[in-house]
Protein backbone atom coordinates (compact mmCIF):
# COMPACT_ATOMS: atom_id res chain seq x y z
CA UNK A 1 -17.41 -3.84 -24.66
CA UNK A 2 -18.49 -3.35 -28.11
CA UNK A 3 -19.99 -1.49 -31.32
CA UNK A 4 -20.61 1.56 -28.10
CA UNK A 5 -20.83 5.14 -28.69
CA UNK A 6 -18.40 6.74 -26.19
CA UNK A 7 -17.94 10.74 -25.17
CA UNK A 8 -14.72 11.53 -23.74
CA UNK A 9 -14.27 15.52 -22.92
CA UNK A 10 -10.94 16.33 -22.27
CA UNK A 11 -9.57 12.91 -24.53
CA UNK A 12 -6.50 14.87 -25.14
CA UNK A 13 -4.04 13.92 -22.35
CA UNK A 14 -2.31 10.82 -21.51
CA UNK A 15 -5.24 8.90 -19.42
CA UNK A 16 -7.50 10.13 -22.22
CA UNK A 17 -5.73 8.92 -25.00
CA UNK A 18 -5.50 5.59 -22.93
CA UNK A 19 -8.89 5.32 -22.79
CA UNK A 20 -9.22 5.66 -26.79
CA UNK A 21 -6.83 3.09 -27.41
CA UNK A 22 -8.51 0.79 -24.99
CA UNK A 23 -11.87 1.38 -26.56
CA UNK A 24 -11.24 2.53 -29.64
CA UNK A 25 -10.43 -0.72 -31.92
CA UNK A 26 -14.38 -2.19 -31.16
CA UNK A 27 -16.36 1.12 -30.36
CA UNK A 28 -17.37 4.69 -31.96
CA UNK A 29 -14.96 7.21 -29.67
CA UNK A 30 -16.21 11.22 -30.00
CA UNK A 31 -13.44 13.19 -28.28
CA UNK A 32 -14.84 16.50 -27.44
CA UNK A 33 -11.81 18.79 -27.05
CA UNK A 34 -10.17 22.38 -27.34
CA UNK A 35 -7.24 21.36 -28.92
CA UNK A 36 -6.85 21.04 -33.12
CA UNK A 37 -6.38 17.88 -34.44
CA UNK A 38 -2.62 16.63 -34.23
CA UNK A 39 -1.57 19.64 -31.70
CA UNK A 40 0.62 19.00 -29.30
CA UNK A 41 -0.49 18.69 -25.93
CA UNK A 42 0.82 19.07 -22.58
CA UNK A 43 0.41 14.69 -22.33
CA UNK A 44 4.56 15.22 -22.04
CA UNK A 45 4.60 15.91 -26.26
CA UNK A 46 2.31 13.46 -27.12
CA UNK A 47 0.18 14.08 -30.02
CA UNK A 48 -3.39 13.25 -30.51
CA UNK A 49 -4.05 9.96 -32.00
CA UNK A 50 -5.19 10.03 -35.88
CA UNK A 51 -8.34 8.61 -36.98
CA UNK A 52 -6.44 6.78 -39.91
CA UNK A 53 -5.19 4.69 -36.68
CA UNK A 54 -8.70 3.87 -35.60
CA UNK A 55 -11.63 4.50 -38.22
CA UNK A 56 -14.14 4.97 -35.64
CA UNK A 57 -12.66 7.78 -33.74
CA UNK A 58 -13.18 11.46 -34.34
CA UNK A 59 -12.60 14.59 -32.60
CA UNK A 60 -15.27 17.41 -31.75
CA UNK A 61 -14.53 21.10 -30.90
CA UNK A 62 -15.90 21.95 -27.48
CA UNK A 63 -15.02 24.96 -25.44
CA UNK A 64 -15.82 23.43 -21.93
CA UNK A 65 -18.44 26.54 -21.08
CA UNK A 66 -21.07 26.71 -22.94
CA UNK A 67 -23.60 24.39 -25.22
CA UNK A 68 -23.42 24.04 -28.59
CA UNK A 69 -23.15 22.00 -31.35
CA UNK A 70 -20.75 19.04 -29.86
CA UNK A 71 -23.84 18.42 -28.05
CA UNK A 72 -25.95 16.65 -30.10
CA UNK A 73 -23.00 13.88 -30.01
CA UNK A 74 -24.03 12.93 -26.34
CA UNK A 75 -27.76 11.80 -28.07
CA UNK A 76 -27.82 8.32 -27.36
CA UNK A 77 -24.69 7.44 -26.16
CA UNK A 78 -23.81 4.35 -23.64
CA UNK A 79 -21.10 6.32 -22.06
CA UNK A 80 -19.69 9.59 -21.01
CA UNK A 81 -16.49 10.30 -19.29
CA UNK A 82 -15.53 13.64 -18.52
CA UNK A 83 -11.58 14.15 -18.24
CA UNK A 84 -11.66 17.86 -18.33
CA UNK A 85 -9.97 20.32 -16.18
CA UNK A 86 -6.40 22.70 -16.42
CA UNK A 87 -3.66 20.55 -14.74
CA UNK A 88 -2.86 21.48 -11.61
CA UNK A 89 0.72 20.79 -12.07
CA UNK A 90 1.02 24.62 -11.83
CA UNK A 91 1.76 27.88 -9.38
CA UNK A 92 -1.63 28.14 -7.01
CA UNK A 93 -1.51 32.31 -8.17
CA UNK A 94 -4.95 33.87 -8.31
CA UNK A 95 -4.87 33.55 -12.07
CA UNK A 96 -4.70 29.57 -12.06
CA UNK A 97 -6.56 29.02 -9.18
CA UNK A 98 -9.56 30.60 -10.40
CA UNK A 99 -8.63 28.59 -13.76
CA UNK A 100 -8.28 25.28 -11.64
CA UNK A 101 -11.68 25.48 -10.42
CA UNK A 102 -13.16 26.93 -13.75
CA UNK A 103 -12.09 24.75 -16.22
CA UNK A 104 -13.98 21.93 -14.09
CA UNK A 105 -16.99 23.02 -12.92
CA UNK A 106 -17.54 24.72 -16.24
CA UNK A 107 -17.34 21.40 -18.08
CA UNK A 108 -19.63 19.88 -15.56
CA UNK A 109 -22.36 22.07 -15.77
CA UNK A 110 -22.09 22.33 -19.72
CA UNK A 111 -22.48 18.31 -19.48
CA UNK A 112 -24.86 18.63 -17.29
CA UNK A 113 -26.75 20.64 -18.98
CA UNK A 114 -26.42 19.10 -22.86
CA UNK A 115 -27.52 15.36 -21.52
CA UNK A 116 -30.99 17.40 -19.56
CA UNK A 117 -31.45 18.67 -23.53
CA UNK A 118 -31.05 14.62 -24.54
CA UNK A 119 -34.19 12.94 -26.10
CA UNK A 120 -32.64 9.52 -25.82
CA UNK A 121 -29.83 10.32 -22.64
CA UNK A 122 -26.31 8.81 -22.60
CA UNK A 123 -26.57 5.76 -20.05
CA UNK A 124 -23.60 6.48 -17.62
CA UNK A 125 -21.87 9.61 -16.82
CA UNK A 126 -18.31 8.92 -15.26
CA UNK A 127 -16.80 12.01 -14.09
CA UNK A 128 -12.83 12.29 -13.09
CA UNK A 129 -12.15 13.34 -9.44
CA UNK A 130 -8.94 13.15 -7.59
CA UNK A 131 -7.90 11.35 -4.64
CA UNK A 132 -6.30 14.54 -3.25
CA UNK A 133 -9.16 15.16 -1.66
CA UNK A 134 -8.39 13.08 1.11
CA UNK A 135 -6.17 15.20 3.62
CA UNK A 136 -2.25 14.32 3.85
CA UNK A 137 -2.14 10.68 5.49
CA UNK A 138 0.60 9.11 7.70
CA UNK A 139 -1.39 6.99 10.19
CA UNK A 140 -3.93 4.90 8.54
CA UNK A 141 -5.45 4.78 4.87
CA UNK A 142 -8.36 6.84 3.38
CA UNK A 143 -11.54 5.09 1.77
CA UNK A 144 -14.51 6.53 0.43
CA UNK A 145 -15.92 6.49 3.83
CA UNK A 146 -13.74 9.16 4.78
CA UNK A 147 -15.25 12.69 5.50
CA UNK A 148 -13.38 14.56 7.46
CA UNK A 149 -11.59 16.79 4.40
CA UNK A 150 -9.44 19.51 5.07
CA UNK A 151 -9.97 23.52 3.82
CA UNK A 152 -6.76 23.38 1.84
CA UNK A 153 -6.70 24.64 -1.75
CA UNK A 154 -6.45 21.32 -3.39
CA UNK A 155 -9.23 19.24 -1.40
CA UNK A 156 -11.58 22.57 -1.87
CA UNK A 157 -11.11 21.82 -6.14
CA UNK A 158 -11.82 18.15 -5.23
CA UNK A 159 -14.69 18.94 -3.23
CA UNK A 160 -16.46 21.78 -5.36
CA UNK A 161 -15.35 19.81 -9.02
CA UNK A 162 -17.57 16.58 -7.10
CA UNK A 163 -20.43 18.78 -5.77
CA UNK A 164 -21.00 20.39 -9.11
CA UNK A 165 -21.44 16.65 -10.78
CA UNK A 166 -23.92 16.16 -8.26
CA UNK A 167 -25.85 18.91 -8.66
CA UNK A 168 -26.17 18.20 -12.21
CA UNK A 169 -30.07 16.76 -12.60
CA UNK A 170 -29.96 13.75 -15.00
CA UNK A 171 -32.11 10.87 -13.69
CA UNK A 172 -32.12 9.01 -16.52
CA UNK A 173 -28.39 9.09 -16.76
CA UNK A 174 -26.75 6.82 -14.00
CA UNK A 175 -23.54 8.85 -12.56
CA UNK A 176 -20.28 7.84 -11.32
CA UNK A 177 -17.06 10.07 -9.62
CA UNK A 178 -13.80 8.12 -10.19
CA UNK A 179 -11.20 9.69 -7.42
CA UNK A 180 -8.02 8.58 -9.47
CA UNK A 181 -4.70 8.45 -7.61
CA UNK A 182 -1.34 9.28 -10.09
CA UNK A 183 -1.87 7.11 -12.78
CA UNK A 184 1.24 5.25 -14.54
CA UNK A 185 1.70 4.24 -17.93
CA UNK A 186 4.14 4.58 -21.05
CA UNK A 187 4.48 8.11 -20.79
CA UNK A 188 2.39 11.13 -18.81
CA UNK A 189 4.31 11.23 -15.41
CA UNK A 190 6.69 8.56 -15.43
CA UNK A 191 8.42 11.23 -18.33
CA UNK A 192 10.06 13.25 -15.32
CA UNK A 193 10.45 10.30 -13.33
CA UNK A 194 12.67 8.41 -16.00
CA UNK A 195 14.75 12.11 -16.47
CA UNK A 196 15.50 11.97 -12.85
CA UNK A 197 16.65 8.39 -13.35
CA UNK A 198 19.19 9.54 -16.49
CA UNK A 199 21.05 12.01 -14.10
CA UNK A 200 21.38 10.26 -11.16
CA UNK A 201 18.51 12.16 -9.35
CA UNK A 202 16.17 8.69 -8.78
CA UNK A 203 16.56 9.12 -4.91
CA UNK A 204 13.81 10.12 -2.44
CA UNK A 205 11.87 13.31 -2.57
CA UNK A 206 11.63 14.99 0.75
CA UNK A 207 11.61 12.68 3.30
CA UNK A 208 10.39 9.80 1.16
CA UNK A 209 7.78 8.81 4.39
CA UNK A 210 4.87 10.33 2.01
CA UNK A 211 2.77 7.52 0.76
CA UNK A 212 2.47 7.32 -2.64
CA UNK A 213 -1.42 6.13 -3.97
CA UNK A 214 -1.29 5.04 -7.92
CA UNK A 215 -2.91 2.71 -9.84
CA UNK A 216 -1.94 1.20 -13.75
CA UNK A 217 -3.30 2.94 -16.52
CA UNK A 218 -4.76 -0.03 -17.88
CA UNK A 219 -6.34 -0.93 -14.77
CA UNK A 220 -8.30 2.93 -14.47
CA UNK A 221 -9.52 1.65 -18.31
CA UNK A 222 -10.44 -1.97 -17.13
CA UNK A 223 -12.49 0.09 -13.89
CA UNK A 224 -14.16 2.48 -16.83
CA UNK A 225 -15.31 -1.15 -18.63
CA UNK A 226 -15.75 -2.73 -15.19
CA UNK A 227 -18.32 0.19 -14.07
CA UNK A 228 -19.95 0.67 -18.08
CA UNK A 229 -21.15 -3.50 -17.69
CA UNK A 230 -22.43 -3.38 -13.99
CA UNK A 231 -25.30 -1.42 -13.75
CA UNK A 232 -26.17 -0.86 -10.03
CA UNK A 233 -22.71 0.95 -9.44
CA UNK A 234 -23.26 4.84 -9.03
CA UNK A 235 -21.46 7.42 -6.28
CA UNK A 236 -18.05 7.95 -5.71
CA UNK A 237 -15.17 5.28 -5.98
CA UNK A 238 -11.84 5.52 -5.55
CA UNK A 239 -9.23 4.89 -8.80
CA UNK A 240 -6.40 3.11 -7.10
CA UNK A 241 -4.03 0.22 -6.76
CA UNK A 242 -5.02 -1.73 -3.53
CA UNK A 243 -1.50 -1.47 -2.65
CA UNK A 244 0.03 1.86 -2.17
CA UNK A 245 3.95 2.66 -1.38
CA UNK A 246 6.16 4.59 0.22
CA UNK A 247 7.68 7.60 -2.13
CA UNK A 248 11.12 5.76 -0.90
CA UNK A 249 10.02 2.95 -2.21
CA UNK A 250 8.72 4.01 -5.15
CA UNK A 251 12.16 5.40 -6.20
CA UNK A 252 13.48 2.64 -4.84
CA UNK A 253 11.38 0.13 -6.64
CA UNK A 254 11.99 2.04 -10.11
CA UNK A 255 15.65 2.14 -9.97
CA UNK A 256 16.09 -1.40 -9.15
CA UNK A 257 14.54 -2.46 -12.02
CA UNK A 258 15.94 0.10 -14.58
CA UNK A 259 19.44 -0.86 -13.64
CA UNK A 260 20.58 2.47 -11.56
CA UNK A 261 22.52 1.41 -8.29
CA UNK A 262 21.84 4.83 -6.88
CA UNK A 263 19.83 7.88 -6.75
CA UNK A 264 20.32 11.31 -5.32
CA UNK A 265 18.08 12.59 -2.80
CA UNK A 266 15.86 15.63 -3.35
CA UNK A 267 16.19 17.45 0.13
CA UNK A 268 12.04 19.34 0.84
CA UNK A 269 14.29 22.63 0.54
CA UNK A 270 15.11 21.60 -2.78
CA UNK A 271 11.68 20.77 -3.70
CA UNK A 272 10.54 24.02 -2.58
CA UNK A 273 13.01 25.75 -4.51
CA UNK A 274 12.86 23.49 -7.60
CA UNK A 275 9.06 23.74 -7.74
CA UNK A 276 9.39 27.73 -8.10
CA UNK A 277 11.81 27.25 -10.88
CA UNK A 278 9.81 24.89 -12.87
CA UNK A 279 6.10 26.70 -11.82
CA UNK A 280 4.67 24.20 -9.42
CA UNK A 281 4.50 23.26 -6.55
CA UNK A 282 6.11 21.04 -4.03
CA UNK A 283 2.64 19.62 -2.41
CA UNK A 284 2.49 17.46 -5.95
CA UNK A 285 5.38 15.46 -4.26
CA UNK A 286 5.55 15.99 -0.57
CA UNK A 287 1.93 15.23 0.33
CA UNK A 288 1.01 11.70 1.41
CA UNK A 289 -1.66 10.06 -0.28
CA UNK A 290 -2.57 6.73 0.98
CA UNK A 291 -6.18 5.87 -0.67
CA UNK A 292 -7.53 2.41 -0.88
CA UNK A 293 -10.23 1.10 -3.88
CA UNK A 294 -12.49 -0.40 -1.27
CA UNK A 295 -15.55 -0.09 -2.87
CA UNK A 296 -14.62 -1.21 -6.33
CA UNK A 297 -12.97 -4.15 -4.72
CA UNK A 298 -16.20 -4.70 -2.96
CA UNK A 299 -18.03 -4.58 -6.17
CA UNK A 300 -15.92 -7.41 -7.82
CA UNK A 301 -13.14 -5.84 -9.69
CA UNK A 302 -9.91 -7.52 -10.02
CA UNK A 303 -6.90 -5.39 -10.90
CA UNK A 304 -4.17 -6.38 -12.96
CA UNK A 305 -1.11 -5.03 -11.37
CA UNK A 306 -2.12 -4.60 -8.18
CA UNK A 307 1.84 -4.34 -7.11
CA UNK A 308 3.79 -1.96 -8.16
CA UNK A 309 6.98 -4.20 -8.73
CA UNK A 310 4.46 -5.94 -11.61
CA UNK A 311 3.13 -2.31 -13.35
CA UNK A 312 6.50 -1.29 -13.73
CA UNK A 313 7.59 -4.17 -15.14
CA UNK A 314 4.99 -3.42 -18.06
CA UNK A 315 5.67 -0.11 -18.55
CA UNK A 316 9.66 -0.73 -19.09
CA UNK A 317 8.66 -3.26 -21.76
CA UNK A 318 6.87 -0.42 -23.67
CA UNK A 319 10.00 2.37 -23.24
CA UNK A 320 12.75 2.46 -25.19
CA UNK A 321 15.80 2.17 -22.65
CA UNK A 322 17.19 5.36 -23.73
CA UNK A 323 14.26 7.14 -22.05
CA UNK A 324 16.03 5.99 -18.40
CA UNK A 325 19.41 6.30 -19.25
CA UNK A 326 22.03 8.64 -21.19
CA UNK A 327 23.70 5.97 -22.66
């Protein structure tokens, strides 16, 4: 892709600023955001990129509620991608529940509503989801067939943050929902993964049975350019490596090939009482996600690590060693 005007809300945090340095060298990147220009963020410390780094990029204040001046940037733009939302790598409290499901259907409808004020409409909406909204599976796989979703807290964000993008009346704009599984890069969660490695806690979490869905950062961006170039795709799809692990394996897997011969075990009693300490909560480890990309597969896409062994192999190559080990 080229010499494109792309909207990113939410640009701020590590798949986000993936995205801009995928895009950003050959197209016009608006990053609508909250955040000032070189904050920190909660990306793990990451600051935003500058636009010395690329020319073409340039950051718009947005509050994710209401209309306003940000958005005359969506007039005729090729592509929007909505990132926005409050982690949920939180306590579920009343307080960040209600902002959970806030922050994301607030930035939908304000979307929404500035491409239905459009003369000239962006061209594709693509609109993050999350593959927890499949229930916890230890039997079979999940596809975007799947209906039979749960009441839990988690798949009842997934479900309302989906229904609100569909609800959202823009017929000239063609729409998209990308479920993403954990996505893994050079930073964002592999952070806490490589401290767990540099005192000897790289062992399994829980029972390490859970199934562990994830896909390459640079394969979610290669999707984004997949979906922006083929025309008839619209609906849900999920965001995920066709070939999802074992949270035992996973550790497993990582330790191997950063050099650690062992790894301590975190116990689910230790999860529950670690996730207190830290204000989270254990679910982010001990449920199993096991999500295949059928669809996109079906479509035509190709992905470039689709083993794990391979995307890890890509991401050490990009991290200092000192990141996965004290000495």
């Amino acid at each position: 892709m080229k010499n494109k005007r792309i909207i990113i809300a939410g640009g701020t945090g590590f798949i986000g600023q993936a995205i801009i340095h995928f895009f950003g060298a050959e197209n016009e990147i608006i990053v609508l955001t909250r955040e000032i220009k070189n904050e920190k963020t909660n990306s793990f410390g990451n600051s935003l990129i500058n636009s010395h780094e690329l020319p073409a990029l340039h950051y718009v204040r947005w509050d994710g509620i209401h209309t306003g001046d940000w958005a005359t940037e969506l007039e005729g733009a090729d592509m929007v991608i909505n990132l926005a939302g409050k982690t949920v790598n939180c306590r579920y409290n009343k307080k960040n529940k209600k902002e959970i499901f806030d922050s994301r259907t607030n930035a939908v409808k304000a979307i929404g509503l500035a491409i239905q004020n459009c003369t000239v409409p962006p061209k594709l909406w693509i609109n993050a989801a999350s593959a927890t909204i499949y229930p916890d599976a230890t039997n079979q796989p999940r596809d975007e067939s799947f209906t039979h979703f749960h009441d839990d807290f988690s798949v009842r964000v997934c479900r309302l943050w989906e229904k609100t993008v569909d609800e959202q009346r823009t017929p000239f704009t063609r729409k998209l929902i990308l479920r993403m599984a954990i996505t893994l890069g050079a930073g964002g969660v592999m952070t806490p993964y490589f401290n767990l490695l540099k005192f000897g806690l790289g062992g399994k979490q829980g029972s390490g049975k859970q199934m562990y869905s994830w896909v390459h950062v640079e394969d979610t961006c290669r999707m984004i350019e997949w979906i922006a170039t083929h025309d008839e795709m619209e609906g849900v799809y999920n965001c995920s490596a066709p070939n999802p692990v074992t949270n035992k394996t996973f550790m497993e897997t990582l330790r191997k090939l950063t050099g650690h011969r062992f790894g301590l075990p975190a116990y689910e009693w230790m999860l529950q009482i670690g996730a207190r300490l830290i204000g989270t909560e254990p679910e982010l480890v001990l449920k199993s996600r096991w999500v295949l990309p059928v669809k996109i597969m079906q479509a035509g896409f190709q992905f470039r690590y689709p083993l794990l062994e391979d995307a890890f192999k890509e991401i050490l190559g990009k991290t200092p060693r000192k990141r996965y080990h004290l000495f």
